[in-house]
Protein backbone atom coordinates (compact mmCIF):
# COMPACT_ATOMS: atom_id res chain seq x y z
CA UNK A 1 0.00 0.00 0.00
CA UNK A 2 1.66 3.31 -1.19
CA UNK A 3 1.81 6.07 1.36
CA UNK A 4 -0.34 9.56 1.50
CA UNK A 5 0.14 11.54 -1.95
CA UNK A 6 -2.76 13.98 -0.97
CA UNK A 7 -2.13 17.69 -0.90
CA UNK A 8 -2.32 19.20 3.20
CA UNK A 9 -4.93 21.51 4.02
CA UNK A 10 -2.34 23.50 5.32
CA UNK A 11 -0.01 23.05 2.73
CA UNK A 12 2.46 26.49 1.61
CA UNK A 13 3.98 27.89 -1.34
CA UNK A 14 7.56 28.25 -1.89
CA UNK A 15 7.37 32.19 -0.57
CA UNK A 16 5.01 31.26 2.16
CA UNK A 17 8.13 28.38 3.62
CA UNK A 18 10.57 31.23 2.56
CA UNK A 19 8.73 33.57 4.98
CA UNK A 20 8.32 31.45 7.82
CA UNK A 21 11.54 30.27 8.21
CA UNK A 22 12.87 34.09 7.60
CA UNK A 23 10.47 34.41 10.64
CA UNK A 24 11.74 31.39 12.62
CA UNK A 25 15.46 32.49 12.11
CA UNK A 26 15.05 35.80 13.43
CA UNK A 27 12.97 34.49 16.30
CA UNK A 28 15.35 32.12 17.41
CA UNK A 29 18.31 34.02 16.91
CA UNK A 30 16.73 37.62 18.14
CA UNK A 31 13.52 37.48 20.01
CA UNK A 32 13.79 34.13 22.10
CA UNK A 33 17.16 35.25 23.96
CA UNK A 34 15.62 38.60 24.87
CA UNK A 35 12.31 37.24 26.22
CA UNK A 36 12.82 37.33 29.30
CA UNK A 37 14.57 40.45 28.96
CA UNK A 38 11.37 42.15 28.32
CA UNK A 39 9.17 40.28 30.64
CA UNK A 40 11.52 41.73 33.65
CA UNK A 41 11.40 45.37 32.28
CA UNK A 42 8.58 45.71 30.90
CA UNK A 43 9.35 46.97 27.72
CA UNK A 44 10.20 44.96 24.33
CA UNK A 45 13.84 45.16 24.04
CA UNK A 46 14.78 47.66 21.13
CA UNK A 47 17.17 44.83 19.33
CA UNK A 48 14.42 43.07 19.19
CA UNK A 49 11.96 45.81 17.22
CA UNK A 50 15.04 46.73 15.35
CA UNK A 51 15.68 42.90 14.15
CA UNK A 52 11.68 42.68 12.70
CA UNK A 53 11.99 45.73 10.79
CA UNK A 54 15.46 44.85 9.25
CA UNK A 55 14.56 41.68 8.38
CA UNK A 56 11.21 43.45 7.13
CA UNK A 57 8.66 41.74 8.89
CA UNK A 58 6.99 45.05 9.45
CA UNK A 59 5.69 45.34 5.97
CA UNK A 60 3.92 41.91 5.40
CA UNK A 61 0.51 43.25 5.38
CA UNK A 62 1.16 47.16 3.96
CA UNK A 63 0.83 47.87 0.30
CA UNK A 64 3.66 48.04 -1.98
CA UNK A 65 2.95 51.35 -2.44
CA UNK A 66 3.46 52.49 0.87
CA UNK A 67 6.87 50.51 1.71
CA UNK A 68 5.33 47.05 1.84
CA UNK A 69 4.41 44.11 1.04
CA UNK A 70 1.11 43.44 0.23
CA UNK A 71 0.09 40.20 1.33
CA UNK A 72 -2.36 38.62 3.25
CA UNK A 73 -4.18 37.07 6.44
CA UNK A 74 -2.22 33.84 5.26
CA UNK A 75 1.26 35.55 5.34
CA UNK A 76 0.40 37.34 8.55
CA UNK A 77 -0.76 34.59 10.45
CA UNK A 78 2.87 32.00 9.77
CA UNK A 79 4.84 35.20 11.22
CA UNK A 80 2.94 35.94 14.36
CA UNK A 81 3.25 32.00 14.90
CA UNK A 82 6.72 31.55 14.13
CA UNK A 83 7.23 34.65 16.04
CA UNK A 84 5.16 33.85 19.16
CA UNK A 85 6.50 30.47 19.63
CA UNK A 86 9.28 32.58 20.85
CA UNK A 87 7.78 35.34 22.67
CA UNK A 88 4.02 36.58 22.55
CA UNK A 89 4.58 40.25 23.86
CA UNK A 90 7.01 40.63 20.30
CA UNK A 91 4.54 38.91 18.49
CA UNK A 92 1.68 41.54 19.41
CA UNK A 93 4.61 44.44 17.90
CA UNK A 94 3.61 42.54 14.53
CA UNK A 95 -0.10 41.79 15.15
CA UNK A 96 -0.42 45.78 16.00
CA UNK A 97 1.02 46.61 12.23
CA UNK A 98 -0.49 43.55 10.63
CA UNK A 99 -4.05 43.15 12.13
CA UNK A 100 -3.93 46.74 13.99
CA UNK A 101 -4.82 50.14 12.82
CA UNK A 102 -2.67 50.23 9.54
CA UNK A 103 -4.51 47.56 7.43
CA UNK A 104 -7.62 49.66 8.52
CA UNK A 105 -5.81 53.02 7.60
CA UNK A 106 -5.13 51.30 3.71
CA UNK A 107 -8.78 50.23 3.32
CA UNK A 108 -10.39 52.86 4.68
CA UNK A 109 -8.53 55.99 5.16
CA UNK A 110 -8.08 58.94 3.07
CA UNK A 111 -4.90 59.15 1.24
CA UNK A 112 -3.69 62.04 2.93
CA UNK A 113 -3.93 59.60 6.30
CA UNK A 114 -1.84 56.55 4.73
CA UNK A 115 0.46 58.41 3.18
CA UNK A 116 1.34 60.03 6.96
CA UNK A 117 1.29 56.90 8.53
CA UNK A 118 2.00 53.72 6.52
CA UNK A 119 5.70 54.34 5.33
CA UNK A 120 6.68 55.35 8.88
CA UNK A 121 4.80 51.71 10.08
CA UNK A 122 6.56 49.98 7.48
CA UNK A 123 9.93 50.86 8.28
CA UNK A 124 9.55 50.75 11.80
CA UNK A 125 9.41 54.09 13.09
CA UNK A 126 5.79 54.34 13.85
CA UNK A 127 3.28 52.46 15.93
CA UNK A 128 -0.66 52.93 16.53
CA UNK A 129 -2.27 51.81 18.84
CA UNK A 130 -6.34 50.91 19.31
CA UNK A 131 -8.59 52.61 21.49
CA UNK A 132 -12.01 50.45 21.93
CA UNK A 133 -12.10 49.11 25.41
CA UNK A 134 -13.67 51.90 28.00
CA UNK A 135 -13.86 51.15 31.98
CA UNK A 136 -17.50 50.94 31.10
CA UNK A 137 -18.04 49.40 27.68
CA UNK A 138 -15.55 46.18 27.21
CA UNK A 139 -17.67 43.26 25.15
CA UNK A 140 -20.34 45.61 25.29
CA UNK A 141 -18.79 48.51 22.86
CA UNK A 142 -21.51 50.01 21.79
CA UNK A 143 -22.25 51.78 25.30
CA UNK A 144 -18.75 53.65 25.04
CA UNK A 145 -18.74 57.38 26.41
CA UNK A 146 -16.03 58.76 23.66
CA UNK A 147 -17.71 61.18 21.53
CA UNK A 148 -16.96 63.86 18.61
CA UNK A 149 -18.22 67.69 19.82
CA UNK A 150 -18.71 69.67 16.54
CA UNK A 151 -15.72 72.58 16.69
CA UNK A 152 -16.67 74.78 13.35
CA UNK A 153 -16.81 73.38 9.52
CA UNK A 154 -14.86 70.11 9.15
CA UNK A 155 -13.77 70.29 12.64
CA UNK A 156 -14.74 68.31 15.88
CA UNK A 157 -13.24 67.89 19.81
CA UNK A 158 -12.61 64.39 21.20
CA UNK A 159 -13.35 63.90 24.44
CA UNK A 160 -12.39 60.29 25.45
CA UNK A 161 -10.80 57.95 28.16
CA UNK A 162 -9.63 54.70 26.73
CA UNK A 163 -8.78 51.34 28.89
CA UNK A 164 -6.57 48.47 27.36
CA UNK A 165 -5.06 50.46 24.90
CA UNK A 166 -1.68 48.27 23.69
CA UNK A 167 1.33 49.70 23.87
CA UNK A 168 -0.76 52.85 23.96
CA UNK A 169 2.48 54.43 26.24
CA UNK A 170 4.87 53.18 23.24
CA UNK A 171 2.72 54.85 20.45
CA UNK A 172 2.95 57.30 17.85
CA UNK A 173 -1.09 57.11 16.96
CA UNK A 174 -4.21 55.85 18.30
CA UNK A 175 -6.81 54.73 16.31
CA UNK A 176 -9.86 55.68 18.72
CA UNK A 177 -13.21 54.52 18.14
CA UNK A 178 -15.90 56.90 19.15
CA UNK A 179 -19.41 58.56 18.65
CA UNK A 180 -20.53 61.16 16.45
CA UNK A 181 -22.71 64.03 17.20
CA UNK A 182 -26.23 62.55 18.20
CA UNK A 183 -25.68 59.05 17.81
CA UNK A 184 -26.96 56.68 20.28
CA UNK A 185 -26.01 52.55 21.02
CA UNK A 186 -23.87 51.61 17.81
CA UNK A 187 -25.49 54.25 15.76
CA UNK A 188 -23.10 56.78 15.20
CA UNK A 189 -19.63 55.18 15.94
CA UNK A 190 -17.07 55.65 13.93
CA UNK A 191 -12.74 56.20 14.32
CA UNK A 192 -10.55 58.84 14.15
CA UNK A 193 -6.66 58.49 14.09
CA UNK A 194 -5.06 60.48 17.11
CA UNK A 195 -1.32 61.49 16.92
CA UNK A 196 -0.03 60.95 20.81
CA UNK A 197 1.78 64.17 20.85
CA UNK A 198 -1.02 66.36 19.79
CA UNK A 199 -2.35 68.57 22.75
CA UNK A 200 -4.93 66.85 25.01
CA UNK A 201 -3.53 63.17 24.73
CA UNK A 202 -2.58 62.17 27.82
CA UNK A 203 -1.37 58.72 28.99
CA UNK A 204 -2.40 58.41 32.25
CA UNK A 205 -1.75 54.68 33.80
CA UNK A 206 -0.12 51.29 32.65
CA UNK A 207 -1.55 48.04 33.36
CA UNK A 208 0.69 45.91 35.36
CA UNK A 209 -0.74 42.57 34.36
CA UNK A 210 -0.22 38.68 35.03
CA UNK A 211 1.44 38.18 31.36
CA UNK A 212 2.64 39.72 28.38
CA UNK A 213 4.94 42.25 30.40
CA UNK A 214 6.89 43.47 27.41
CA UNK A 215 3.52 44.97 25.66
CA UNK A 216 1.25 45.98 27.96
CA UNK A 217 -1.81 48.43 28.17
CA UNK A 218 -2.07 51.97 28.47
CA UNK A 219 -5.03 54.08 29.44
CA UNK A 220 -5.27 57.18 27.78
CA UNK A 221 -6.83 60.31 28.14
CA UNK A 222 -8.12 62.39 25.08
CA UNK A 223 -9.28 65.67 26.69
CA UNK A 224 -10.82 68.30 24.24
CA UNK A 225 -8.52 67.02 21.23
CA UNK A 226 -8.67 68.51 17.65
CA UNK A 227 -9.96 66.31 15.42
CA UNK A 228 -9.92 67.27 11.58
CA UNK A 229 -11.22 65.65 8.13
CA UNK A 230 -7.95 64.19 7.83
CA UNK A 231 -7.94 62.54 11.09
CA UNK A 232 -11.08 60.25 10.13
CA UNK A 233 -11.02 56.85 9.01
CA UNK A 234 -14.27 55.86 9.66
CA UNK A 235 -17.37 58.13 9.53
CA UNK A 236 -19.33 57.73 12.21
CA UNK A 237 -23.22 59.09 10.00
CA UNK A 238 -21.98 56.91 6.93
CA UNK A 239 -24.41 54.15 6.52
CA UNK A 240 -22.84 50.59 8.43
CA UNK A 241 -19.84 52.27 10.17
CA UNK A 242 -20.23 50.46 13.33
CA UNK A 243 -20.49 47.28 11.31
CA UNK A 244 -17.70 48.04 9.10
CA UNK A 245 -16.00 48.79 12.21
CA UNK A 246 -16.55 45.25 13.90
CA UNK A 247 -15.73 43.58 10.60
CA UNK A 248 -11.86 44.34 10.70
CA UNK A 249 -11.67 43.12 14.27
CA UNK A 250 -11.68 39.60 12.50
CA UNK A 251 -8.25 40.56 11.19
CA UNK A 252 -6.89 40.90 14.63
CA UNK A 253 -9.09 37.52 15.84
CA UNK A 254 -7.21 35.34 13.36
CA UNK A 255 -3.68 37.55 14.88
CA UNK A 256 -4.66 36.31 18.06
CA UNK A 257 -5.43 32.94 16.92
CA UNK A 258 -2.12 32.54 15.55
CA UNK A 259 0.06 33.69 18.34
CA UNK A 260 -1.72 31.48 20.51
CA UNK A 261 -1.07 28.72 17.98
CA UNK A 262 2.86 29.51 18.08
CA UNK A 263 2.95 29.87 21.55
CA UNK A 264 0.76 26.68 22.34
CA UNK A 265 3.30 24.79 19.89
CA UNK A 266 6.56 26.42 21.55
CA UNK A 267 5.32 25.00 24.94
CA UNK A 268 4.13 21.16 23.22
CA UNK A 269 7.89 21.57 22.09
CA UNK A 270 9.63 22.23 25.63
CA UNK A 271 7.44 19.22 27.10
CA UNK A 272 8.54 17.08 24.19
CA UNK A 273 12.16 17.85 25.07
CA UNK A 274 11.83 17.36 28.69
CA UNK A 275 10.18 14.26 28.49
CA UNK A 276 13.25 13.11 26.27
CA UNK A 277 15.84 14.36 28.78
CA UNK A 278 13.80 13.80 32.08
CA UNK A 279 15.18 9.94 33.25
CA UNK A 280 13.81 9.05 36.58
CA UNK A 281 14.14 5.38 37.58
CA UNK A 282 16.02 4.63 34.40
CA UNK A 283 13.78 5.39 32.16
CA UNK A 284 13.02 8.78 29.56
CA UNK A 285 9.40 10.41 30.40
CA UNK A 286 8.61 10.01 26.92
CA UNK A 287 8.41 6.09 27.85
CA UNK A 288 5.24 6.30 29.94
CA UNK A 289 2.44 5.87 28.49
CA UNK A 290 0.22 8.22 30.41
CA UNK A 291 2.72 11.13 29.74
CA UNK A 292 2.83 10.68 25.88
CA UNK A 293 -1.32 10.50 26.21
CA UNK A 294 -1.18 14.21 27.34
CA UNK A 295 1.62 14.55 24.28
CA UNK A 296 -1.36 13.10 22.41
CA UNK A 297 -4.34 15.60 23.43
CA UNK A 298 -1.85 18.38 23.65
CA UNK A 299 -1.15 17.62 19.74
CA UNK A 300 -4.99 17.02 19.01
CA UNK A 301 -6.01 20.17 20.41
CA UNK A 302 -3.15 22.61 19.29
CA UNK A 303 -4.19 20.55 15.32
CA UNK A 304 -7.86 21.46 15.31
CA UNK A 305 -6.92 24.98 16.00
CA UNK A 306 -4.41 25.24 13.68
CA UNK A 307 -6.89 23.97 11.29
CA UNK A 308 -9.77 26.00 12.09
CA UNK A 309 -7.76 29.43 11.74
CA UNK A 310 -5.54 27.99 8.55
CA UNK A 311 -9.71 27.73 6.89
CA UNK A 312 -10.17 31.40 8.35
CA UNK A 313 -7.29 33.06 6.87
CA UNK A 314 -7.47 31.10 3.50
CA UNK A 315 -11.27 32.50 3.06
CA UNK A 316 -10.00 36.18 3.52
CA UNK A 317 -8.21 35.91 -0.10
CA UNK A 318 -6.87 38.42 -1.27
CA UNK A 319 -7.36 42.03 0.12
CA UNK A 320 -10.47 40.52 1.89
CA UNK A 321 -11.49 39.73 5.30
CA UNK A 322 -11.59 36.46 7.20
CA UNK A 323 -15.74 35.12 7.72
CA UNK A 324 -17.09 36.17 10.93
CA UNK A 325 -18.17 32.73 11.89
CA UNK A 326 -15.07 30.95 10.85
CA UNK A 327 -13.15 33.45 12.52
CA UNK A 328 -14.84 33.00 15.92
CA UNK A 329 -14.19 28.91 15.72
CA UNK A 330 -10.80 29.51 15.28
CA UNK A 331 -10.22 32.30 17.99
CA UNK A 332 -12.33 30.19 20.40
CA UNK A 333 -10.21 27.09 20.05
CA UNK A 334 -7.04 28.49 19.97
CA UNK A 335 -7.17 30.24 23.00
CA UNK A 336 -8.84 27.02 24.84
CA UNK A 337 -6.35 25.09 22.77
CA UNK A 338 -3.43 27.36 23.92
CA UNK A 339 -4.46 27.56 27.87
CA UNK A 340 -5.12 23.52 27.78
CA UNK A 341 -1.12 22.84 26.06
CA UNK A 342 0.49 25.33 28.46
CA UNK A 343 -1.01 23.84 31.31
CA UNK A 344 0.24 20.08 30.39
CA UNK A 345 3.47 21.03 29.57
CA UNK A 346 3.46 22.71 32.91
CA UNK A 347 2.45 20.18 34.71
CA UNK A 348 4.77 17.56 32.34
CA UNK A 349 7.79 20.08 33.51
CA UNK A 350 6.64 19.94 37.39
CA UNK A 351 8.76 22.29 39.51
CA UNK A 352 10.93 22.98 36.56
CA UNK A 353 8.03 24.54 34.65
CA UNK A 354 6.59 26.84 37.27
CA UNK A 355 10.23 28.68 37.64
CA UNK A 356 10.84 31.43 35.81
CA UNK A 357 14.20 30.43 34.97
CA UNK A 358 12.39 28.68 32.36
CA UNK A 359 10.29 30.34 29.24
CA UNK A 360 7.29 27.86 30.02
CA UNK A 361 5.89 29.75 32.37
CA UNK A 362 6.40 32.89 30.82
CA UNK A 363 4.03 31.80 27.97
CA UNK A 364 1.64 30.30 30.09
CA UNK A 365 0.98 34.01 31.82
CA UNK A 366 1.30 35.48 28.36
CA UNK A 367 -1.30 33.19 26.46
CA UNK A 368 -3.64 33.57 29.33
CA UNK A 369 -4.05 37.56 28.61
CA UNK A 370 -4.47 36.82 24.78
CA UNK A 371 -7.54 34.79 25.83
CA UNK A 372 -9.36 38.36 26.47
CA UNK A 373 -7.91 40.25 23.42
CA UNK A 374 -10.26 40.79 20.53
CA UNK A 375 -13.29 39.48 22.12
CA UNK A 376 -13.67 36.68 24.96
CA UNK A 377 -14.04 33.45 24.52
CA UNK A 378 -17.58 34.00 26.01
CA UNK A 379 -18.35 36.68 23.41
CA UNK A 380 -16.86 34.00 20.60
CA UNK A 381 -19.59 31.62 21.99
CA UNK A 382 -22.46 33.83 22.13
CA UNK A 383 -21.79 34.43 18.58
CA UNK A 384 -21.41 31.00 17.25
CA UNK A 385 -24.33 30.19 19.43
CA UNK A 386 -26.62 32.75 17.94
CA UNK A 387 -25.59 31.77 14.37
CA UNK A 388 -26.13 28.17 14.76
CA UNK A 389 -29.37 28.31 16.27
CA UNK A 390 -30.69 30.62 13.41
CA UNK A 391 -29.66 27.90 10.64
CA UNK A 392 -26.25 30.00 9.96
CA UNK A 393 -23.28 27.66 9.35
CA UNK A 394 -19.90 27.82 7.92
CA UNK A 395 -18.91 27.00 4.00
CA UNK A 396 -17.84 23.71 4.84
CA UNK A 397 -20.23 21.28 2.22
CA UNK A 398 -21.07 19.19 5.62
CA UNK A 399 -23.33 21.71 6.85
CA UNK A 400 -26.82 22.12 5.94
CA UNK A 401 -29.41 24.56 7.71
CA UNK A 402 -31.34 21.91 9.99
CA UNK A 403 -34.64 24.86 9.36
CA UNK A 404 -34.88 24.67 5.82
CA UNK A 405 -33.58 21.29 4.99
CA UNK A 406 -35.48 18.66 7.38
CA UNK A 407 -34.27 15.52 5.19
């Protein structure tokens, strides 16, 4: 019987391999020996933000005519992987150019707005950050307080305090969502891009959180700020703002997918080690047969999701956007995939694990927080939920809607 001659689901072009191992070089050789250097002060070593934009992993995502590359959800998803095997707060440096405010700024903005911002992202020297999450309006968006005054023709003041704002303290911009002039619930929202050094932008706290030390959250302060026709990227009165709004956050689900992905396969890849090294009454770890069943749901798990957010990205196509649906399966299991494979190879390592001597730990904090980013797992659920129960199903040929077709 011949072996498998199929094609993998999964399966990458010759630029695609080219790209991830670019990625897996200059995580192993820059990022993973400065972890824990930025875990300890708090702040992602500069070598380390230098060494992505030389090797120009800043630009996968930008247009060609702005200093980039062009490509896709695909493209974006094998770097923050590769990248996050190594160290998830460096990672989120990438998701924030990839799956942040610039690929918003190219599809929507004015040109006036990408031709400010997008060079400077793609060569490094710029970072924006996102302003959604309010102390009052988290899941729940649509009841933020951040709203547009009306400040003369073509002019408006921005009066806004922002929560969970990444890297918000390391930032150039902020792209800050917020409500036009009588709008009420989601009606009304749009998002204006805020330079950080314009007057009335304040930073006003850091997070000091469990994980992901090296990129953590701001809250900012946007008291009375000039806003101008060239700061808006999405017009709050245009017809399906708030929607249009909500439908680039599946860019940054799939990001978050994929880092938890990387660093879910990073920790399967410690425990795999250990177990080979680990000899205790004469014997290797990897010889008993309970451990290599946790080897063996570690590797189911960590597969599905891999799976689940390779479909995602691979529906985007080109210049499109990942399916909502698809997008929540594969944020929801790869953050229950990711927390589940930390928490074996912990357990695999024992003492050794829990230490922070060792980077296990380190990513089991650091996936933990990405389990929150970009909507909860909760949220994910009460979305699939909703959508199944109405009939609504992915593309997959399998699926049928049980209300129409009763056969």
């Amino acid at each position: 019987m011949s072996g498998a001659s199929g094609v993998d689901l999964l399966d990458e072009n010759e630029d695609q391999s080219a790209l991830r191992q670019l990625a897996r070089d200059v995580a192993l050789r820059e990022v993973a020996p400065r972890a824990s250097q930025g875990d300890e002060t708090g702040e992602v070593p500069p070598e380390v933000r230098k060494a992505l934009a030389s090797a120009d992993l800043l630009r996968i995502t930008i247009g060609g005519q702005w200093g980039g590359m062009g490509l896709g959800d695909v493209e974006a998803s094998i770097v923050l992987e590769e990248i996050a095997r190594a160290d998830v707060s460096s990672a989120i440096c990438c998701q924030l150019t990839y799956n942040g405010p610039p690929r918003g700024i190219e599809h929507l903005g004015p040109d006036v707005m990408k031709e400010r911002w997008l060079p400077a992202v793609a060569d490094g020297d710029a970072l924006i950050s996102i302003g959604i999450t309010e102390p009052d309006a988290g899941s729940a968006v649509q009841n933020m307080r951040a709203a547009l005054t009306e400040d003369g023709p073509g002019r408006w003041r921005l009066n806004a305090y922002k929560n969970y704002s990444t890297l918000g303290h390391a930032a150039q911009g902020v792209l800050v969502w917020c409500r036009w002039p009588g709008g009420e619930g989601a009606k009304g929202i749009g998002a204006v891009i805020v330079p950080t050094d314009r007057e009335g932008v304040s930073i006003t706290g850091r997070h000091k959180g469990m994980g992901i030390h090296a990129a953590t959250e701001a809250e900012l302060a946007f008291d009375a700020v000039e806003i101008t026709a060239d700061d808006i990227l999405v017009d709050g009165n245009a017809p399906g703002a708030f929607k249009l709004l909500l439908s680039h956050l599946n860019h940054e689900r799939c990001g978050n997918a994929a880092m938890c992905v990387g660093a879910a396969q990073g920790a399967l890849e410690h425990a795999v080690r250990y177990m080979q090294e680990r000899v205790v009454g004469g014997r290797p770890l990897a010889d008993l047969q309970g451990l290599q069943w946790k080897l063996a749901d570690m590797a189911v798990q960590l597969e599905g999701a891999r799976l689940l957010l390779g479909r995602a990205v691979r529906l985007a196509g080109d210049g499109g956007t990942p399916p909502p649906l698809e997008t929540a399966l594969a944020k929801t299991a790869a953050n229950l995939a990711a927390k589940f494979v930390c928490d074996e190879a912990m357990q695999i390592h024992g003492g050794y694990g829990y230490s922070r001597e060792y980077p296990l730990e380190r990513a089991y904090r650091d996936i933990r927080g990405l389990c929150f980013g970009a909507g909860t797992v909760e949220a994910q659920r009460n979305f699939i939920g909703l959508r199944v129960a109405a009939g609504g199903h992915t593309g997959s040929p399998g699926w049928r809607n049980p209300l129409e077709d009763r056969r």
